[in-house]
C-alpha atoms as a PDB file:
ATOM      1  CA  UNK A   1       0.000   0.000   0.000  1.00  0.00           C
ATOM      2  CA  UNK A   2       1.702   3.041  -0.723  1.00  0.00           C
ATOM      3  CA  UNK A   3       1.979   6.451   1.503  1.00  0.00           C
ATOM      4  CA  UNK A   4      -0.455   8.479  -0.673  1.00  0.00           C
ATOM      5  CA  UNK A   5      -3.057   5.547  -0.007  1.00  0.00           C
ATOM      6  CA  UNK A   6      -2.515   5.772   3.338  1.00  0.00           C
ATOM      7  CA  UNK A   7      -2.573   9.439   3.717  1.00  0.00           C
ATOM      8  CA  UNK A   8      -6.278   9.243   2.036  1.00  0.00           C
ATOM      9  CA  UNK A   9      -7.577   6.079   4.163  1.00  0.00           C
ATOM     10  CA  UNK A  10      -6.710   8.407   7.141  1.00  0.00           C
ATOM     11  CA  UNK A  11      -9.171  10.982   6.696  1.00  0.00           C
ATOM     12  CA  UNK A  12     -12.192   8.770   7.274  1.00  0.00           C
ATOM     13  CA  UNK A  13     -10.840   7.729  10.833  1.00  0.00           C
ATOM     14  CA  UNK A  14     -10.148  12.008  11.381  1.00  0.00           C
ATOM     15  CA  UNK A  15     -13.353  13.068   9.898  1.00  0.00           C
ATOM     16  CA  UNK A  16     -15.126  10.222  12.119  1.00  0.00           C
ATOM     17  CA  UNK A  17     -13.482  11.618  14.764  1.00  0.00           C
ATOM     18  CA  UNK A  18     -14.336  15.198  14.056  1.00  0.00           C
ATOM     19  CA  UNK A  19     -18.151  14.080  13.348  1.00  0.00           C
ATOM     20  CA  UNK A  20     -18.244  12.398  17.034  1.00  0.00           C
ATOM     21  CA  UNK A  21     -16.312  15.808  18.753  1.00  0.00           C
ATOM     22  CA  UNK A  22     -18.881  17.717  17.366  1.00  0.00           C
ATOM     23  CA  UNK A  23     -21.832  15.668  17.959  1.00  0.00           C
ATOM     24  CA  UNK A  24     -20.749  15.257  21.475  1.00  0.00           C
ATOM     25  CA  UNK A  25     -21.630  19.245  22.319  1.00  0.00           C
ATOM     26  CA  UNK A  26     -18.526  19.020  25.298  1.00  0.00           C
ATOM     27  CA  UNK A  27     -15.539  19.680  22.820  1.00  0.00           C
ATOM     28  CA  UNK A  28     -14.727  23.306  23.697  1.00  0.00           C
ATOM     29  CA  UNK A  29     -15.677  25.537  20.518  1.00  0.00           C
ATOM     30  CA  UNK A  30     -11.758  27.079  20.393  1.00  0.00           C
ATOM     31  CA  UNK A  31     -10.134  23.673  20.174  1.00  0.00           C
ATOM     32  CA  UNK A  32     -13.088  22.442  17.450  1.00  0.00           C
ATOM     33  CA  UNK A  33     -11.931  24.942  15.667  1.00  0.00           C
ATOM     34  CA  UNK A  34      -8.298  24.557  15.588  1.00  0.00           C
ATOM     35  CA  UNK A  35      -9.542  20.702  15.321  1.00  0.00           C
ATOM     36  CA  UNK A  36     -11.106  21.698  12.077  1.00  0.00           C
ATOM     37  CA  UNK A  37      -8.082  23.526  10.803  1.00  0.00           C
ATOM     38  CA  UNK A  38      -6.234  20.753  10.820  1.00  0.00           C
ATOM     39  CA  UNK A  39      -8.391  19.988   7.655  1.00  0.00           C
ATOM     40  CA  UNK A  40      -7.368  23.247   6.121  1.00  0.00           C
ATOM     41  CA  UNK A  41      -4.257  22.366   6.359  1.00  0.00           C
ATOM     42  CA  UNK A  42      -4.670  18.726   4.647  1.00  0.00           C
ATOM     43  CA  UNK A  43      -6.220  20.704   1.941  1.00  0.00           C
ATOM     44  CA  UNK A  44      -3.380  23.312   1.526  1.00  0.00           C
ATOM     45  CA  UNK A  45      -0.631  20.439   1.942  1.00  0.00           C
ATOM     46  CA  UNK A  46      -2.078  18.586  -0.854  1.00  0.00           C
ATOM     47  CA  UNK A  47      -1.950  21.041  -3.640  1.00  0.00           C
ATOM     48  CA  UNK A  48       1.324  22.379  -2.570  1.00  0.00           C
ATOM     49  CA  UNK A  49       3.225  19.165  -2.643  1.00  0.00           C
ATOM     50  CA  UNK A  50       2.205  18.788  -5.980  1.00  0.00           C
ATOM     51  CA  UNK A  51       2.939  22.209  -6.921  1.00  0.00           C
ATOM     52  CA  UNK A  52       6.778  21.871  -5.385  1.00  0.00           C
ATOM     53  CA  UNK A  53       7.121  18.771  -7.285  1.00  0.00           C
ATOM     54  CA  UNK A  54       6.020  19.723 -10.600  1.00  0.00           C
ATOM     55  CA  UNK A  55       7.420  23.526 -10.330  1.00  0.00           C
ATOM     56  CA  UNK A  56      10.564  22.287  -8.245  1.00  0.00           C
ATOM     57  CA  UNK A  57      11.090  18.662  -9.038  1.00  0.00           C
ATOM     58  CA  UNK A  58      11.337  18.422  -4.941  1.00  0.00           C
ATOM     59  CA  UNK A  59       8.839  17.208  -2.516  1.00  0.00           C
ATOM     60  CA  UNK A  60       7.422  19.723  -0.491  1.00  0.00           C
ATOM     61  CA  UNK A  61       9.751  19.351   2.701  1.00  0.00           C
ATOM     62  CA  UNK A  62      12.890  20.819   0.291  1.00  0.00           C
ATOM     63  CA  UNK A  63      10.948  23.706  -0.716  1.00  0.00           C
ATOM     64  CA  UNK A  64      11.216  25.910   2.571  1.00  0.00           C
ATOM     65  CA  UNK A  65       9.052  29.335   1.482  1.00  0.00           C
ATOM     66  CA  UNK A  66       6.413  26.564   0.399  1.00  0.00           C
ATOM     67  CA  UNK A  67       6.202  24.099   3.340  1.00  0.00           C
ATOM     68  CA  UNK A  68       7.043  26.545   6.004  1.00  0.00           C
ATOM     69  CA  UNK A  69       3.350  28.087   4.606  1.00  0.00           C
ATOM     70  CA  UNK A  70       1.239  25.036   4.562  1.00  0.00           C
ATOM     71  CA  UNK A  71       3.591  24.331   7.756  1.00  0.00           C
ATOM     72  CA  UNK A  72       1.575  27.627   9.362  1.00  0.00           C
ATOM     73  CA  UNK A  73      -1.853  26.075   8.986  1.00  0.00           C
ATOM     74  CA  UNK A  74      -0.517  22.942  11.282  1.00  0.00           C
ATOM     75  CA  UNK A  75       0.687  25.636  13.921  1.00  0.00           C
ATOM     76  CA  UNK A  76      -2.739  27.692  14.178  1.00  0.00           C
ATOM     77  CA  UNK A  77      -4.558  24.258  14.677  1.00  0.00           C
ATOM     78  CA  UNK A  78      -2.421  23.265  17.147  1.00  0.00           C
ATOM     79  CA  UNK A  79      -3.029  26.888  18.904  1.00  0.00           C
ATOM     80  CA  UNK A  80      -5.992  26.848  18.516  1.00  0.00           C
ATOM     81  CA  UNK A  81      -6.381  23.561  20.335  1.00  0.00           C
ATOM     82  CA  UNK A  82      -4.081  24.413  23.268  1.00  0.00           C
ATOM     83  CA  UNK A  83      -5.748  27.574  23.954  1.00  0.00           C
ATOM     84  CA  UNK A  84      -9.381  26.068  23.501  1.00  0.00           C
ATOM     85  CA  UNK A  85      -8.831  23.113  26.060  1.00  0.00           C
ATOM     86  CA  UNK A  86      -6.949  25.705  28.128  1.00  0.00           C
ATOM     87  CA  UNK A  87      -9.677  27.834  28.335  1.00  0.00           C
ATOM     88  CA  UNK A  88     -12.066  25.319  29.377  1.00  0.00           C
ATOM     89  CA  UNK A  89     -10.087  24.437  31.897  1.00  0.00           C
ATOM     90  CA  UNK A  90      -9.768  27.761  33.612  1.00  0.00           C
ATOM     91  CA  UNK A  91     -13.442  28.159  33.314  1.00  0.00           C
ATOM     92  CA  UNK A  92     -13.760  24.942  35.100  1.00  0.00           C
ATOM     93  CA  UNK A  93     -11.730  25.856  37.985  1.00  0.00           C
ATOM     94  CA  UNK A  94     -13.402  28.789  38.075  1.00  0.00           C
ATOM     95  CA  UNK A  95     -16.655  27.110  38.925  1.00  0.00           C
ATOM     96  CA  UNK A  96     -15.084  24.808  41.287  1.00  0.00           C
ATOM     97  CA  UNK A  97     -13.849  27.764  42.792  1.00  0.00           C
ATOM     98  CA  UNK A  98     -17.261  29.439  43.106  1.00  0.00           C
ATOM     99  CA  UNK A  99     -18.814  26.839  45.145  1.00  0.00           C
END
Protein backbone atom coordinates (compact mmCIF):
# COMPACT_ATOMS: atom_id res chain seq x y z
CA UNK A 1 0.00 0.00 0.00
CA UNK A 2 1.70 3.04 -0.72
CA UNK A 3 1.98 6.45 1.50
CA UNK A 4 -0.46 8.48 -0.67
CA UNK A 5 -3.06 5.55 -0.01
CA UNK A 6 -2.52 5.77 3.34
CA UNK A 7 -2.57 9.44 3.72
CA UNK A 8 -6.28 9.24 2.04
CA UNK A 9 -7.58 6.08 4.16
CA UNK A 10 -6.71 8.41 7.14
CA UNK A 11 -9.17 10.98 6.70
CA UNK A 12 -12.19 8.77 7.27
CA UNK A 13 -10.84 7.73 10.83
CA UNK A 14 -10.15 12.01 11.38
CA UNK A 15 -13.35 13.07 9.90
CA UNK A 16 -15.13 10.22 12.12
CA UNK A 17 -13.48 11.62 14.76
CA UNK A 18 -14.34 15.20 14.06
CA UNK A 19 -18.15 14.08 13.35
CA UNK A 20 -18.24 12.40 17.03
CA UNK A 21 -16.31 15.81 18.75
CA UNK A 22 -18.88 17.72 17.37
CA UNK A 23 -21.83 15.67 17.96
CA UNK A 24 -20.75 15.26 21.48
CA UNK A 25 -21.63 19.25 22.32
CA UNK A 26 -18.53 19.02 25.30
CA UNK A 27 -15.54 19.68 22.82
CA UNK A 28 -14.73 23.31 23.70
CA UNK A 29 -15.68 25.54 20.52
CA UNK A 30 -11.76 27.08 20.39
CA UNK A 31 -10.13 23.67 20.17
CA UNK A 32 -13.09 22.44 17.45
CA UNK A 33 -11.93 24.94 15.67
CA UNK A 34 -8.30 24.56 15.59
CA UNK A 35 -9.54 20.70 15.32
CA UNK A 36 -11.11 21.70 12.08
CA UNK A 37 -8.08 23.53 10.80
CA UNK A 38 -6.23 20.75 10.82
CA UNK A 39 -8.39 19.99 7.66
CA UNK A 40 -7.37 23.25 6.12
CA UNK A 41 -4.26 22.37 6.36
CA UNK A 42 -4.67 18.73 4.65
CA UNK A 43 -6.22 20.70 1.94
CA UNK A 44 -3.38 23.31 1.53
CA UNK A 45 -0.63 20.44 1.94
CA UNK A 46 -2.08 18.59 -0.85
CA UNK A 47 -1.95 21.04 -3.64
CA UNK A 48 1.32 22.38 -2.57
CA UNK A 49 3.22 19.17 -2.64
CA UNK A 50 2.21 18.79 -5.98
CA UNK A 51 2.94 22.21 -6.92
CA UNK A 52 6.78 21.87 -5.39
CA UNK A 53 7.12 18.77 -7.29
CA UNK A 54 6.02 19.72 -10.60
CA UNK A 55 7.42 23.53 -10.33
CA UNK A 56 10.56 22.29 -8.24
CA UNK A 57 11.09 18.66 -9.04
CA UNK A 58 11.34 18.42 -4.94
CA UNK A 59 8.84 17.21 -2.52
CA UNK A 60 7.42 19.72 -0.49
CA UNK A 61 9.75 19.35 2.70
CA UNK A 62 12.89 20.82 0.29
CA UNK A 63 10.95 23.71 -0.72
CA UNK A 64 11.22 25.91 2.57
CA UNK A 65 9.05 29.34 1.48
CA UNK A 66 6.41 26.56 0.40
CA UNK A 67 6.20 24.10 3.34
CA UNK A 68 7.04 26.55 6.00
CA UNK A 69 3.35 28.09 4.61
CA UNK A 70 1.24 25.04 4.56
CA UNK A 71 3.59 24.33 7.76
CA UNK A 72 1.58 27.63 9.36
CA UNK A 73 -1.85 26.07 8.99
CA UNK A 74 -0.52 22.94 11.28
CA UNK A 75 0.69 25.64 13.92
CA UNK A 76 -2.74 27.69 14.18
CA UNK A 77 -4.56 24.26 14.68
CA UNK A 78 -2.42 23.27 17.15
CA UNK A 79 -3.03 26.89 18.90
CA UNK A 80 -5.99 26.85 18.52
CA UNK A 81 -6.38 23.56 20.34
CA UNK A 82 -4.08 24.41 23.27
CA UNK A 83 -5.75 27.57 23.95
CA UNK A 84 -9.38 26.07 23.50
CA UNK A 85 -8.83 23.11 26.06
CA UNK A 86 -6.95 25.70 28.13
CA UNK A 87 -9.68 27.83 28.33
CA UNK A 88 -12.07 25.32 29.38
CA UNK A 89 -10.09 24.44 31.90
CA UNK A 90 -9.77 27.76 33.61
CA UNK A 91 -13.44 28.16 33.31
CA UNK A 92 -13.76 24.94 35.10
CA UNK A 93 -11.73 25.86 37.99
CA UNK A 94 -13.40 28.79 38.08
CA UNK A 95 -16.66 27.11 38.92
CA UNK A 96 -15.08 24.81 41.29
CA UNK A 97 -13.85 27.76 42.79
CA UNK A 98 -17.26 29.44 43.11
CA UNK A 99 -18.81 26.84 45.14
Amino acid sequence: MSKETLFALSLFPYLGFLWFMTRSGETPKLALIGFYVLLIFVVVTIPAGIYAQNHYGESLANVDWLHGSAELFLTLSNILVVVGFRQALLAKQDQLHQK
